[in-house]
Protein backbone atom coordinates (compact mmCIF):
# COMPACT_ATOMS: atom_id res chain seq x y z
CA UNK A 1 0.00 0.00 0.00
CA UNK A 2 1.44 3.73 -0.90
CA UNK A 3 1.57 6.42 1.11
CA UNK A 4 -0.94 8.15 -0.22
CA UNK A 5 -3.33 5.12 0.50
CA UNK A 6 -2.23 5.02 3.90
CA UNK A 7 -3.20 8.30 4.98
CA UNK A 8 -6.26 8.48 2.82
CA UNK A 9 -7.67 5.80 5.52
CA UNK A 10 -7.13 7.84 8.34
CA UNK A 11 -9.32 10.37 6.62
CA UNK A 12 -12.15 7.82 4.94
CA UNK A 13 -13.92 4.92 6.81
CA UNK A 14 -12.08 2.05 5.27
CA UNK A 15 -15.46 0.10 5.18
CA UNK A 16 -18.07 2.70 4.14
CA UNK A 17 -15.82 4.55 1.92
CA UNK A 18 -17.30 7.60 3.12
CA UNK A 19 -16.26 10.11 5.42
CA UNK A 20 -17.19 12.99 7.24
CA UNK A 21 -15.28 16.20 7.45
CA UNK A 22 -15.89 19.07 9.76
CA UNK A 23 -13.68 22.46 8.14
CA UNK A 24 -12.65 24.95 10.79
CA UNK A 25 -11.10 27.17 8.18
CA UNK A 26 -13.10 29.98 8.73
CA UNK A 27 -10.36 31.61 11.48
CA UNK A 28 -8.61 33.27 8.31
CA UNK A 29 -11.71 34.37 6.25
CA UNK A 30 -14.08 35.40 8.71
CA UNK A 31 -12.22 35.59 12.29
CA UNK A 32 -12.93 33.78 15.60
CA UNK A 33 -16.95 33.31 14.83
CA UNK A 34 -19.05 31.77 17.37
CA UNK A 35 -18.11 27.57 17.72
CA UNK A 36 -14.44 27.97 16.91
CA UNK A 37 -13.32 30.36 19.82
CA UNK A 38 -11.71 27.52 21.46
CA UNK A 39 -10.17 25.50 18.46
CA UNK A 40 -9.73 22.46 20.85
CA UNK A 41 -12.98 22.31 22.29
CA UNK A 42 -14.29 22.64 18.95
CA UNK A 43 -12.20 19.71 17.81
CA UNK A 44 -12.92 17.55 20.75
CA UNK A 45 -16.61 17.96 20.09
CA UNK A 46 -16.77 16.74 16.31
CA UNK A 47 -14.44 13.92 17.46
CA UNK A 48 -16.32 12.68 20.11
CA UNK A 49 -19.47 12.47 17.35
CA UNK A 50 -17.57 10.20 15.05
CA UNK A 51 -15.96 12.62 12.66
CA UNK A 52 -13.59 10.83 9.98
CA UNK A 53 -11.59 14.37 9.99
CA UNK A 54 -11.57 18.05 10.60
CA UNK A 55 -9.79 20.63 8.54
CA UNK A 56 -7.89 23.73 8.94
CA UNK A 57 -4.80 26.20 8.68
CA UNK A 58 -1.63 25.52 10.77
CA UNK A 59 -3.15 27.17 13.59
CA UNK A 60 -5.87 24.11 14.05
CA UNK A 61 -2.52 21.84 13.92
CA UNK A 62 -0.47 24.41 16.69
CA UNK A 63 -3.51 25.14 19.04
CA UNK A 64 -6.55 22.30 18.46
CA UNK A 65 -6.11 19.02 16.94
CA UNK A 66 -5.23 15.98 19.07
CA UNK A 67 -5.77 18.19 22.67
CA UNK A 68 -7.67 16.32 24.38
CA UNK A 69 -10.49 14.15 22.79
CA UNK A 70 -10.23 10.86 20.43
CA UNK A 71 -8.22 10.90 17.68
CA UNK A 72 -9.25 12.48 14.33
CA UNK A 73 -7.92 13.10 10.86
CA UNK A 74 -6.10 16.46 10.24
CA UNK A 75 -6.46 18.20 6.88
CA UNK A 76 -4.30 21.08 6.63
CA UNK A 77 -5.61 23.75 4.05
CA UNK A 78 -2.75 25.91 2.08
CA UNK A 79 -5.28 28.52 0.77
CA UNK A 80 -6.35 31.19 2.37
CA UNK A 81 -8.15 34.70 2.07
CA UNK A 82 -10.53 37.05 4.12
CA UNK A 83 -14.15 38.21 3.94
CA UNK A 84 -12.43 42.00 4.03
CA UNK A 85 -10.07 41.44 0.86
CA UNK A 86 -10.47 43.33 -1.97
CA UNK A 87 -11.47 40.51 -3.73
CA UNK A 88 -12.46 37.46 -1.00
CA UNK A 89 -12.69 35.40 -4.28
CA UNK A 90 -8.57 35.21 -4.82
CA UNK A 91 -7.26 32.44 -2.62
CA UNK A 92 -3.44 32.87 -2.33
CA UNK A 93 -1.16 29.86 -0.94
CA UNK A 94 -0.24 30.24 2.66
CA UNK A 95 0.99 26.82 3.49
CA UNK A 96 3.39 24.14 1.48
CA UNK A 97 2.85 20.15 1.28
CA UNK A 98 6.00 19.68 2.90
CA UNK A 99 5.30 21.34 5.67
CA UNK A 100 2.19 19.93 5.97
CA UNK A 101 4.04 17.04 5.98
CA UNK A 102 6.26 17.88 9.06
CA UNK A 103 3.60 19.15 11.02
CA UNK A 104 1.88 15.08 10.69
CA UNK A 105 -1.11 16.05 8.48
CA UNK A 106 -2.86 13.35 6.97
CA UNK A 107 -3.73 15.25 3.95
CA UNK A 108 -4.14 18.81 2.02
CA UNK A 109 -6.75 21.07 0.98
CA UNK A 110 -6.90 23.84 -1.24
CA UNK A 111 -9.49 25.93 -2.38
CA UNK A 112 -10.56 27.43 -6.12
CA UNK A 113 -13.34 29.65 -7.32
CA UNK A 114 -13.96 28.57 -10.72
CA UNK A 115 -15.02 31.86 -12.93
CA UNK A 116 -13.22 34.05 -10.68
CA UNK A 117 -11.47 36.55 -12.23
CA UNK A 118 -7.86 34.87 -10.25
CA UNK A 119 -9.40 31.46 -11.99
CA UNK A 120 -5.96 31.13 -13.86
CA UNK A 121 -3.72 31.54 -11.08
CA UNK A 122 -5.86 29.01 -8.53
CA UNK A 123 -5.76 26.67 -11.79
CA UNK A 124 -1.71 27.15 -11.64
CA UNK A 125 -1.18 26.69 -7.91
CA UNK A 126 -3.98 23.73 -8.00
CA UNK A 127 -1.70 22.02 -10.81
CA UNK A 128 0.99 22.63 -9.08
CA UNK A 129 0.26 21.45 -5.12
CA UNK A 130 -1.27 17.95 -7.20
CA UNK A 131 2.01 17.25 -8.68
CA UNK A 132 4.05 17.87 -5.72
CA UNK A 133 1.13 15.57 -3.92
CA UNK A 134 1.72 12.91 -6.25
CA UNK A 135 5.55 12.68 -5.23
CA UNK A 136 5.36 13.09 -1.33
CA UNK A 137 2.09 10.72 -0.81
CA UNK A 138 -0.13 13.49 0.36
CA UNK A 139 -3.69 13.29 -0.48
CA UNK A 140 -5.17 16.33 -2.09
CA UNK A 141 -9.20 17.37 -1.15
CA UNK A 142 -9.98 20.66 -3.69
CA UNK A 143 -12.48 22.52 -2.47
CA UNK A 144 -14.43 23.53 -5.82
CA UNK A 145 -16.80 26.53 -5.94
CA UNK A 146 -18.34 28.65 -9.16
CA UNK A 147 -17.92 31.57 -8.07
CA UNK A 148 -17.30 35.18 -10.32
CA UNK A 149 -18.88 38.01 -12.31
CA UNK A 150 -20.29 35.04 -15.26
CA UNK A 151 -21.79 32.94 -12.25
CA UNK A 152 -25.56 33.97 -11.35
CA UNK A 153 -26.40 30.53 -9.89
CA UNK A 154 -23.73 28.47 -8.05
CA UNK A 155 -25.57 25.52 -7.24
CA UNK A 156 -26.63 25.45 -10.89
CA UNK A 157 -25.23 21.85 -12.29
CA UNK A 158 -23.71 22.95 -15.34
CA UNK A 159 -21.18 24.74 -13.49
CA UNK A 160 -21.39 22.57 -10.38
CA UNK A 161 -19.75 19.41 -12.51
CA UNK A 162 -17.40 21.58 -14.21
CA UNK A 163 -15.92 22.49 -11.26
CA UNK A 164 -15.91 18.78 -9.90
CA UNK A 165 -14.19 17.54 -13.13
CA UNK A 166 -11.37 20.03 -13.15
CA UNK A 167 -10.05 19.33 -9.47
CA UNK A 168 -10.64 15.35 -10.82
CA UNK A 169 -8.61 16.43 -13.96
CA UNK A 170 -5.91 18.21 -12.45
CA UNK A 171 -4.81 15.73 -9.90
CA UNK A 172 -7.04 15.94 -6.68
CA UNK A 173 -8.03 13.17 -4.79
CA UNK A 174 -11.46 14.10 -3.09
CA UNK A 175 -13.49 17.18 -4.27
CA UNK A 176 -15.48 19.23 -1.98
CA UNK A 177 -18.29 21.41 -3.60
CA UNK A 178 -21.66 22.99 -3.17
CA UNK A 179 -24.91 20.88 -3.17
CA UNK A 180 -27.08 21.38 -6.36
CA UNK A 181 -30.63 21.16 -4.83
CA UNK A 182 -31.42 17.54 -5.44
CA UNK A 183 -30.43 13.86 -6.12
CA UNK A 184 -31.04 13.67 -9.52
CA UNK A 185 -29.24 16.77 -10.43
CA UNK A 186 -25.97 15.96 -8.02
CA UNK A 187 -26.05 12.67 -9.57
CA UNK A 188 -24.38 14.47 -12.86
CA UNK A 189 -21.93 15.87 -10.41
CA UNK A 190 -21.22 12.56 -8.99
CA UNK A 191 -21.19 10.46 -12.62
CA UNK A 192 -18.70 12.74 -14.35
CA UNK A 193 -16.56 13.43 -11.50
CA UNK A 194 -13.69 10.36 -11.51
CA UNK A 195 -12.85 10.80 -7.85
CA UNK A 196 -15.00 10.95 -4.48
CA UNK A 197 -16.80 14.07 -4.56
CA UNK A 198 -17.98 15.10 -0.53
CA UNK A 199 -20.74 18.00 -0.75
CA UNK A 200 -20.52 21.18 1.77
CA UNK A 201 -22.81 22.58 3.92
CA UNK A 202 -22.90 26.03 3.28
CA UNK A 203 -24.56 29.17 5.75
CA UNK A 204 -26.26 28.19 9.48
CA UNK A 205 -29.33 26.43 8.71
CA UNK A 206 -31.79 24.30 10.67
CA UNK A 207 -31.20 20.20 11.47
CA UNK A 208 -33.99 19.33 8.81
CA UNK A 209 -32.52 21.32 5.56
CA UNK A 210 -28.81 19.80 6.77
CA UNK A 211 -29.96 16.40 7.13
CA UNK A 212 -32.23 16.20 4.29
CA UNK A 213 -29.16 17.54 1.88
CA UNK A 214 -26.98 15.18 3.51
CA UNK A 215 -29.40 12.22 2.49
CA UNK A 216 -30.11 13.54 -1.04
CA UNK A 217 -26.46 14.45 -1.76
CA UNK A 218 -25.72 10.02 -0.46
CA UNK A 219 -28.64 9.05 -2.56
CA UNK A 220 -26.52 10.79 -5.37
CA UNK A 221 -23.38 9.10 -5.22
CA UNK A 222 -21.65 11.31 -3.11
CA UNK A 223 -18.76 10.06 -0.54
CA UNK A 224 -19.45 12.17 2.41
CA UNK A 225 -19.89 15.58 3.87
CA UNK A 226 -17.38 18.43 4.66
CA UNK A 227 -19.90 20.53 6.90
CA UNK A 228 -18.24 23.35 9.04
CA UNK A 229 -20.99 25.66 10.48
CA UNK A 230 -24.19 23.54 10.96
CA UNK A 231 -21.51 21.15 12.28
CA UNK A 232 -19.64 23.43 15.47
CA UNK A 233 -21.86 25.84 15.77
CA UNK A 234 -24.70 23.61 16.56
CA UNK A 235 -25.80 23.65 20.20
CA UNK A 236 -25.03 20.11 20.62
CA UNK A 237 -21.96 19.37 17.99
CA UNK A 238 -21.30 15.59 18.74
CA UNK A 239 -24.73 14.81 18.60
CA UNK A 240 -24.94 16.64 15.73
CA UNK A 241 -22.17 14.26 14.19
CA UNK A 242 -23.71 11.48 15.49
CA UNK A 243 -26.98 12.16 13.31
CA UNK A 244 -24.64 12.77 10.14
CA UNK A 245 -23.13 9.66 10.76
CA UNK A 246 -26.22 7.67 10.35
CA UNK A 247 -26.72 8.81 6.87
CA UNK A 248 -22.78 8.59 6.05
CA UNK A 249 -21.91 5.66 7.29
CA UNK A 250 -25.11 3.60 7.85
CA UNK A 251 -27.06 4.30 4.95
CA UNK A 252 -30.07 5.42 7.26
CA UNK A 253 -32.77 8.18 6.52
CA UNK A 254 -32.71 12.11 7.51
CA UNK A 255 -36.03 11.20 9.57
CA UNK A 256 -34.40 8.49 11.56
CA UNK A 257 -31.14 11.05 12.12
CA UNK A 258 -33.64 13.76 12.87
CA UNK A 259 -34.78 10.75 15.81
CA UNK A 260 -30.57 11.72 17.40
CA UNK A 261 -31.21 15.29 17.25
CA UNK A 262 -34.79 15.20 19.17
């Protein structure tokens, strides 16, 4: 088994195939927000709900991950930007595989508007983190998102798949992107994308809405979740997790999660 392999199974149920990611990114972009104050409580939380992994910038790895709580799968994300930027859209690189590497992460993210107007230079640095993947082991998760001035509907599927496809063409080995509103629809996503595509969560909504995408985005092919806000921001995070899981990893319905949450 390769490297590459190896850590991929810290980061995806070996037996499911699926997995369950809980970003806590959103430090750089949008500042301590409510549910990530405390980086290690936030950590221990998701962990103790069954979380495969949770994600972040070298300051998850330095002041949250592996504190306290069970073990969990650390994704460290080299891409950054904030919400005050001139343009929030341009993600620069802020981190390096290799140091990723040192610091014991089991894998890298990176993140890419597709249609922003810093498309070509995301494109670039995504080429270029996949290749230097390739050589060290590291798996690679792009984040994928339509976003820029030609983009009036990001969840639309035509640009939803295109997105998918290029991380999938360019050397990623998960793809994380936006939810398109139903099964059939996702399905597209999940058929012409050649690598396991997990679906995010977006804004704070209620249990219901989260759940039910969950289920439809399963039904659809998809190999997980990478939820962030509906995730450690809920008043109860573990048992939030513990719900997810049920869809995840036991093929059961968003009514019989909903059963966790009541």
């Amino acid at each position: 088994m390769r490297g590459k392999e190896i850590r991929l199974e810290r980061i995806i149920n070996r037996n499911t195939k699926r997995t369950i990611i809980v970003p806590m990114d959103h430090g750089v972009s949008q500042g301590p927000i409510d549910g990530l104050i405390d980086l290690g409580a936030a950590v221990d939380a998701v962990a103790l709900g069954g979380a495969n992994a949770v994600l972040g910038h070298i300051g998850l790895a330095l002041y949250g991950h592996r504190r306290r709580g069970p073990d969990i799968g650390l994704i460290l994300h080299l891409s950054a930007s904030t919400a005050i930027a001139p343009d929030p859209n341009e993600k620069v690189l802020v981190n390096t595989v290799t140091n990723a590497l040192r610091m014991g992460a089991d894998a890298v993210s990176m993140h890419v508007n597709i249609g922003a107007d810093s498309e070509a230079c995301m494109l670039q640095d995504l080429g270029r983190v996949a290749v230097q993947c390739q050589h060290w082991g590291m798996p690679l998760l792009a984040m994928m998102y339509p976003r820029g001035r030609k983009i009036e509907d990001e969840h639309a599927v035509g640009h939803v798949k295109l997105a998918a496809r290029v991380a999938a063409e360019l050397g990623a080995d998960i793809v994380k992107t936006v939810y398109t509103g139903d099964p059939d629809s996702f399905r597209e996503v999940t058929r012409g994308c050649p690598v396991p595509v997990v679906v995010a969560g977006g804004s704070k909504t209620d249990d219901r809405a989260t759940l039910d995408l969950i289920e439809g985005a399963i039904e659809a092919g998809a190999a997980g979740i990478s939820i962030g806000r509906n995730a450690f921001q809920h008043a109860d995070p573990a048992r939030f997790v513990r719900a997810a899981a049920l869809i995840v990893h036991e093929g059961r319905t968003a009514g019989e999660a909903m059963e966790v949450l009541r």
